[in-house]
Structure formats: C-alpha cells, structure tokens
Protein backbone atom coordinates (compact mmCIF):
# COMPACT_ATOMS: atom_id res chain seq x y z
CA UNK A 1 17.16 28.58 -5.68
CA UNK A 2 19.66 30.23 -3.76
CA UNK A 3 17.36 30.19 -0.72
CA UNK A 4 16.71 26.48 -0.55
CA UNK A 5 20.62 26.55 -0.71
CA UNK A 6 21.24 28.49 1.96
CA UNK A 7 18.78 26.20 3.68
CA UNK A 8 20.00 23.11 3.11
CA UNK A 9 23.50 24.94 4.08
CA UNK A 10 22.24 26.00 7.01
CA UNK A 11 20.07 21.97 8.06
CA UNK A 12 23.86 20.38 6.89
CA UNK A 13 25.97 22.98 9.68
CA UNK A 14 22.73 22.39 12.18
CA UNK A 15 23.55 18.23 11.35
CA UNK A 16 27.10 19.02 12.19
CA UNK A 17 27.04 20.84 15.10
CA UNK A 18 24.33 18.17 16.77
CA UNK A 19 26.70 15.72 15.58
CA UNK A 20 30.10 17.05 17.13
CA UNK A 21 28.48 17.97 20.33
CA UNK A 22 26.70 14.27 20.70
CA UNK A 23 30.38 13.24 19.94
CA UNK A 24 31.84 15.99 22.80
CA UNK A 25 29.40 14.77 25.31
CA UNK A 26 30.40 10.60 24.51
CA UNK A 27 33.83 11.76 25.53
CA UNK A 28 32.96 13.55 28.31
CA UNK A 29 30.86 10.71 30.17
CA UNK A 30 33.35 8.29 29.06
CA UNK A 31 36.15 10.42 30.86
CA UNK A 32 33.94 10.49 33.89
CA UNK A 33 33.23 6.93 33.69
CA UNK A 34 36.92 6.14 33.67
CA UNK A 35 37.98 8.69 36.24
CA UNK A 36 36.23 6.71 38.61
CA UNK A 37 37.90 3.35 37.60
CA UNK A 38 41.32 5.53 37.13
CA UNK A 39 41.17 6.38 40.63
CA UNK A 40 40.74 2.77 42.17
CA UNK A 41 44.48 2.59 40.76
CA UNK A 42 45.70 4.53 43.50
CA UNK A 43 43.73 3.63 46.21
CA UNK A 44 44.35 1.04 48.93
CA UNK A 45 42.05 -2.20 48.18
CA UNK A 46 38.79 -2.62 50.58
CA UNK A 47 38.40 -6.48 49.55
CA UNK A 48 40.03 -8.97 51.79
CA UNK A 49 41.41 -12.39 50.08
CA UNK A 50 39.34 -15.05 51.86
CA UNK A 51 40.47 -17.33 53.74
CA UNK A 52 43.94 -16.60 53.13
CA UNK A 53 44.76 -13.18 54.76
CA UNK A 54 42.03 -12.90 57.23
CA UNK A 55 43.13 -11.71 60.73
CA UNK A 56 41.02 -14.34 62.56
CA UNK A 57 39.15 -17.29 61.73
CA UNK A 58 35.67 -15.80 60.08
CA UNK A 59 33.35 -17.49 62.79
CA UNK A 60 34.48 -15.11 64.98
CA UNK A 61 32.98 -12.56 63.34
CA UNK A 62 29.53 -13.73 63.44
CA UNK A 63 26.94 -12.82 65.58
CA UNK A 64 25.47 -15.03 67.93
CA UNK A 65 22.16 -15.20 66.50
CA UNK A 66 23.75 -16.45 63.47
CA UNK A 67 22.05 -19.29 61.39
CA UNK A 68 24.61 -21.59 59.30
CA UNK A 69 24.22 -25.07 59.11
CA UNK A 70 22.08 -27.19 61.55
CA UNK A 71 23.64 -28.95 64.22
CA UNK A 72 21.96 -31.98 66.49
CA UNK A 73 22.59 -32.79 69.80
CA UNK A 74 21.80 -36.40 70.14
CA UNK A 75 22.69 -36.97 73.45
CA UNK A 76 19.99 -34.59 74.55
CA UNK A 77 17.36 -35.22 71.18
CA UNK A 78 13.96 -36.75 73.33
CA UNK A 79 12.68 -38.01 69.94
CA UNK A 80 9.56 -35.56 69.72
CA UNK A 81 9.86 -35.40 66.06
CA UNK A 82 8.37 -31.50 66.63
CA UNK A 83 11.47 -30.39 64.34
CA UNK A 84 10.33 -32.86 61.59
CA UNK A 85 7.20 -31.55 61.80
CA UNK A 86 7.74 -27.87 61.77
CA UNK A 87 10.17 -27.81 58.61
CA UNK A 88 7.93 -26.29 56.04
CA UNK A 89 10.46 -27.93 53.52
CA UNK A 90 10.90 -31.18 55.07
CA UNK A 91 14.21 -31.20 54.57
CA UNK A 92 14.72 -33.11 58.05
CA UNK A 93 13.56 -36.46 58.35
CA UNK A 94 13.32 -38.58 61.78
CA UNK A 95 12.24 -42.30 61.86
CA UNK A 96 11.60 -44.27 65.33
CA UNK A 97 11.80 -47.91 65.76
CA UNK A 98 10.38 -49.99 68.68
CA UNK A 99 12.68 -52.36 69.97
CA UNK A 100 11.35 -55.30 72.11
CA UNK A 101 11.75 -53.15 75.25
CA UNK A 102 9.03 -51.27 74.06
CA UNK A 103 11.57 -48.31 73.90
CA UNK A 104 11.25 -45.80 70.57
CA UNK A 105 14.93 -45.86 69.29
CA UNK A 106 15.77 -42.92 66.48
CA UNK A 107 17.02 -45.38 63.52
CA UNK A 108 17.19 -42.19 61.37
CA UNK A 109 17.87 -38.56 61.86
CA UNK A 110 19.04 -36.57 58.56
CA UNK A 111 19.27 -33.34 57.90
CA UNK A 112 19.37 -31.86 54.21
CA UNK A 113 21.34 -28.92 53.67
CA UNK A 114 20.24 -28.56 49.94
CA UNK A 115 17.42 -28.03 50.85
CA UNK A 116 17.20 -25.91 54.17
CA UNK A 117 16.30 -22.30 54.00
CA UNK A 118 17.92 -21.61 57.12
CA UNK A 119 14.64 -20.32 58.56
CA UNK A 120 15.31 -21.83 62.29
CA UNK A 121 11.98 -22.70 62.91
CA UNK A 122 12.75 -26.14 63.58
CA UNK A 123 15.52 -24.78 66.46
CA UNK A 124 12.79 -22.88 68.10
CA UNK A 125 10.36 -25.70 68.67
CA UNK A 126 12.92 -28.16 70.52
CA UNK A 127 12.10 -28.78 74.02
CA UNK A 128 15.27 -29.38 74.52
CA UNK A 129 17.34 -26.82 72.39
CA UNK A 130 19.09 -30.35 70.63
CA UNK A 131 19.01 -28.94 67.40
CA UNK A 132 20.62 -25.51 66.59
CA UNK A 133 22.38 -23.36 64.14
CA UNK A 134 26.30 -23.62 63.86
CA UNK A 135 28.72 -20.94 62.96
CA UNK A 136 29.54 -23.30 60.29
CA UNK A 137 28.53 -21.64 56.73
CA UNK A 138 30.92 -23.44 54.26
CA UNK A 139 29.14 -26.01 52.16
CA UNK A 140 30.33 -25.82 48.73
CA UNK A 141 30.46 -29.40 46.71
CA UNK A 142 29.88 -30.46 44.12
CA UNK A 143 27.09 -33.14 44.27
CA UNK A 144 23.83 -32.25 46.57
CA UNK A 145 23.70 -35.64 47.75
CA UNK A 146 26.73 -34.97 50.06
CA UNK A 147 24.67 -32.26 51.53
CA UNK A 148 22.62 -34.83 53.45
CA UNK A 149 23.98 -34.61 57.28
CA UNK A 150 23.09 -37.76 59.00
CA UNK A 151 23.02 -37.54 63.09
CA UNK A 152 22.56 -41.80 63.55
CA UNK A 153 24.08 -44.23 61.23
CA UNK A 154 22.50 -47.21 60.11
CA UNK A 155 22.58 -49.82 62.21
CA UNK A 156 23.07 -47.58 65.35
CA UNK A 157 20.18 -46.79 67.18
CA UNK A 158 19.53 -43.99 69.19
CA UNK A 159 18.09 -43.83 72.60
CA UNK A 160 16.23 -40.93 72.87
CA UNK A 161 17.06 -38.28 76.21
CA UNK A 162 14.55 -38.96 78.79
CA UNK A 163 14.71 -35.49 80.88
CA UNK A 164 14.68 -35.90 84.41
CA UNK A 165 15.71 -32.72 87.19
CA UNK A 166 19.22 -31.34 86.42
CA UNK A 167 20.08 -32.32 90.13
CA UNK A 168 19.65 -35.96 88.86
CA UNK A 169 21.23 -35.97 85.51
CA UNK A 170 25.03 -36.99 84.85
CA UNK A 171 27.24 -33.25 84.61
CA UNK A 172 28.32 -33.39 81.39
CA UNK A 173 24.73 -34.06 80.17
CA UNK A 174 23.28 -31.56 82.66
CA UNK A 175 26.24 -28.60 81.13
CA UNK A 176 24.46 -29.76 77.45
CA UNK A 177 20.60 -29.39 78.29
CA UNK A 178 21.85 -25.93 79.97
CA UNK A 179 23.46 -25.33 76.48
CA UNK A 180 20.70 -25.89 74.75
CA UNK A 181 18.56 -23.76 76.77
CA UNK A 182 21.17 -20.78 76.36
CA UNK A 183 20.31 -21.41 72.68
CA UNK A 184 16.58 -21.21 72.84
CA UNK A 185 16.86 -18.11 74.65
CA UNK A 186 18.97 -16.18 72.58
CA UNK A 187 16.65 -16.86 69.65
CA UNK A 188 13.42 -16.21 71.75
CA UNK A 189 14.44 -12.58 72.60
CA UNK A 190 14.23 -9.89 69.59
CA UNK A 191 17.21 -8.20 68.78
C-alpha cells in the first residue's frame, strides 16, 4: 500500500509540474506576443492617412503602365468594335446606327466598371489607341449601376474618326492619334 502511495504521490507532483510549466510557457509566449505590440507604442507610424496628409496627389505615384479605370477617346474611336469584341467579360458594349448618309454613327458606347477586370486587352487591340487606362482608381459607390461609364449619350450620335495622313488631319486631332499611339507603345513593350 505504501508503494501505490508513493506512486500516485509521485503521478500527482509529475501532474503538477507539467501543469505549472504549460502555465510558465502561456506566459512566456504571451509576453513575446505583446512585446511586439508594446513596441509599436514607441515607434514612429509607417501608415499614411489617405487622402488627407499625402505629400502629392496619389496619381503621381503611379507608374505609367498603370491600369485604373478605362478611358475613351471619341474623337479618335473609328468604330471597329475590336474592343467590344476582345472583352472576355463583355463588360463594354458598342452599338452603330446607319443614318441615311449611309454613315455608321456610334449611338452607344458604355463601359462597365463593375464588371472590368482591368485586364487591358481591349486597350491593346485599338487601332487607334482611343481607349486606354486612366490613373483614375477611385470608384467606390454604393450602387453598381453608377459604375456604367457612358462615352455617347442618347440622342447624340457619334461620328466615328476616319484616319487619314497626320499631315492632313486638324492639330489638335493629329497631337490625340499621336497620344494614343504613345499609349499602345508603352503597353506593347515588356517591362
């Protein structure tokens, strides 16, 4: 009898000492734990309150080859429709009307920000370099709908851009297509 006490004596101190040292090690990776938050007391903060105490104005900061929101040119848009057709989300839609003269007139150019992945596939395949990314990455609201950018309002036809030689075209619209082209390049060439 007095060896299954000294037994169960000696199981109960074995209990005990497991017991205070899971205990001793709790407090120890606690401490740790909290050393590192402890010591983000004293230091200077890393984050930056945006937009409020920002140096300059974020879209500065970009890179070039950044892609925010989608922007058309319509003064330079020849109505190819190869955009529309590239989307693999179809989140931009084109429709054409004929007018007597025979002309194709863009009644409709929207672009869907909902939906867009941002992939720039349809920026690639312009002839023209009309559509392109925008520094422009803020689109927060609250209803999706409003996310619909529309390029030609109803009831306002569009020509579409008949390209000639850039000796013949207007200046202004000459400085755009030459816009557009610095575009397309910048996204043809790897990084």
């Amino acid at each position: 009898m007095l060896e299954s006490q000294i037994i169960t004596k000696a199981i109960r101190i074995g209990a005990m000492i497991a017991y205070f040292k899971n205990i001793t090690e709790t407090v120890v990776a606690v401490i740790e734990g909290l050393s590192i938050t402890f010591s983000y007391l004293v230091r200077k903060p890393s984050t930056i309150q945006y937009p409020d105490r920002i140096d300059r104005p974020v879209q500065d900061t970009l890179p070039r080859r950044y892609r925010g929101h989608l922007e058309v040119d319509m003064s330079i848009c020849t109505n190819c429709k190869a955009c529309e057709r590239e989307c693999p989300i179809t989140c931009i839609a084109i429709t054409d009307s004929e007018k007597p003269d025979k002309k194709r007139w863009m009644t409709r150019f929207d672009i869907d920000l909902a939906k867009c992945m941002y992939c720039g596939l349809c920026s690639e395949v312009c002839p023209t370099g009309a559509i392109r990314h925008s520094p422009e990455f803020e689109g927060a609201c609250f209803n999706p709908a409003s996310m619909v950018r529309r390029f030609v309002y109803e009831g306002n036809p569009v020509p579409p851009f008949k390209p000639k030689k850039v000796d013949d075209m207007e200046p202004d619209l000459a400085k755009r297509v030459e816009v557009g082209k610095e575009f397309m390049d910048l996204f043809a060439q790897p990084e």
